[in-house]
Protein backbone atom coordinates (compact mmCIF):
# COMPACT_ATOMS: atom_id res chain seq x y z
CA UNK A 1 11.46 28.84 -12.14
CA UNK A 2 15.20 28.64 -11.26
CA UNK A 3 15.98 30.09 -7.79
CA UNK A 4 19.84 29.14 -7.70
CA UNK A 5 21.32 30.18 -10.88
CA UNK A 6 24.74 29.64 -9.71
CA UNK A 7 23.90 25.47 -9.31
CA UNK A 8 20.60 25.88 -11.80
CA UNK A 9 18.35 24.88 -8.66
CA UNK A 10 14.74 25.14 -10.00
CA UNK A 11 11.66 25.47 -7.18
CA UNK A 12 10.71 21.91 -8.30
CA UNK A 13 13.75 20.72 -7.24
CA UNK A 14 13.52 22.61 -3.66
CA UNK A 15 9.98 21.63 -3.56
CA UNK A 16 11.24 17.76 -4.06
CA UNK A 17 14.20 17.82 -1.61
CA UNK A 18 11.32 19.03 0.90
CA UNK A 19 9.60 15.83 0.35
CA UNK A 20 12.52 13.94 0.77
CA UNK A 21 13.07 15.36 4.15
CA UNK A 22 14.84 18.68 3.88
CA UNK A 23 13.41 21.27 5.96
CA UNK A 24 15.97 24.27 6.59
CA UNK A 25 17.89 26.48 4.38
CA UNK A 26 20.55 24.60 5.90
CA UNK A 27 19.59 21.49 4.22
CA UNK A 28 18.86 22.78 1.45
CA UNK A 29 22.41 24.32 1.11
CA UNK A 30 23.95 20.53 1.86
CA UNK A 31 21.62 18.70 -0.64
CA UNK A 32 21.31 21.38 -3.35
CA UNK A 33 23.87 23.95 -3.14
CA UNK A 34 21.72 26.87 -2.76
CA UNK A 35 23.32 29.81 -1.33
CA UNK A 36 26.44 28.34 -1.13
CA UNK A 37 28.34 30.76 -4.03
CA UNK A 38 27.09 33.94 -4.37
CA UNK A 39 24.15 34.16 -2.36
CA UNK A 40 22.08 36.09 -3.42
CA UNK A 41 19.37 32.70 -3.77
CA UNK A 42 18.85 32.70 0.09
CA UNK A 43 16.25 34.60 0.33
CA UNK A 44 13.92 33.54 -2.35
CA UNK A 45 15.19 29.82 -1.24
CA UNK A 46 14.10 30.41 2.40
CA UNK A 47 10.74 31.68 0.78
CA UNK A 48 10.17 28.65 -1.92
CA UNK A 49 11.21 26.26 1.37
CA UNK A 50 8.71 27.94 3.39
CA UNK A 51 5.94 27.62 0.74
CA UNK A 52 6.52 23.43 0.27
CA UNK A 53 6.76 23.15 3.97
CA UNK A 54 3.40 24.98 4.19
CA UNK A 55 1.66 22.78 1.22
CA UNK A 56 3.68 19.29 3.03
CA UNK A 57 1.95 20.17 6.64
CA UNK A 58 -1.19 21.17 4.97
CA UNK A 59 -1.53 17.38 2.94
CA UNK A 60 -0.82 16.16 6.22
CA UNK A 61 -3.92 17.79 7.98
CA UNK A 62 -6.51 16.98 5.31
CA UNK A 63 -5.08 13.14 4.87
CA UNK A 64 -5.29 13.32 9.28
C-alpha cells in the first residue's frame, strides 16, 4: 500500500528502511522523503514505522 504518494513510498519500503536501521519519522523523512511535501503521510508513516519497529523487536525476543 503506498503511504507517501507525493515520493510513491509504499509500507514495504518503510518496513525495509526499518531493517536497515531507520527508526524515527525523522529518518524516515531523510532516507525516504516521507512527509517532506505535503504532509499529509506523517501520520500513517509514524503508524506503519511503529508497526515494523514492533514486528523488528518482537523477532528479536523469540530469536533471544
Amino acid at each position: 500500500m503506498y503511504i507517501c504518494l507525493c515520493h510513491a513510498v509504499t509500507e514495504s519500503d518503510i518496513h525495509h528502511a526499518v531493517a536497515q536501521g531507520a527508526c524515527t519519522l525523522r529518518d524516515l523523512r531523510s532516507d525516504l522523503k516521507v512527509a517532506t511535501q505535503c504532509g499529509r503521510c506523517a501520520t500513517c508513516a509514524r503508524t506503519c514505522l511503529n508497526q515494523a519497529l514492533a514486528e523488528i523487536a518482537g523477532d528479536q525476543e523469540i530469536a533471544a
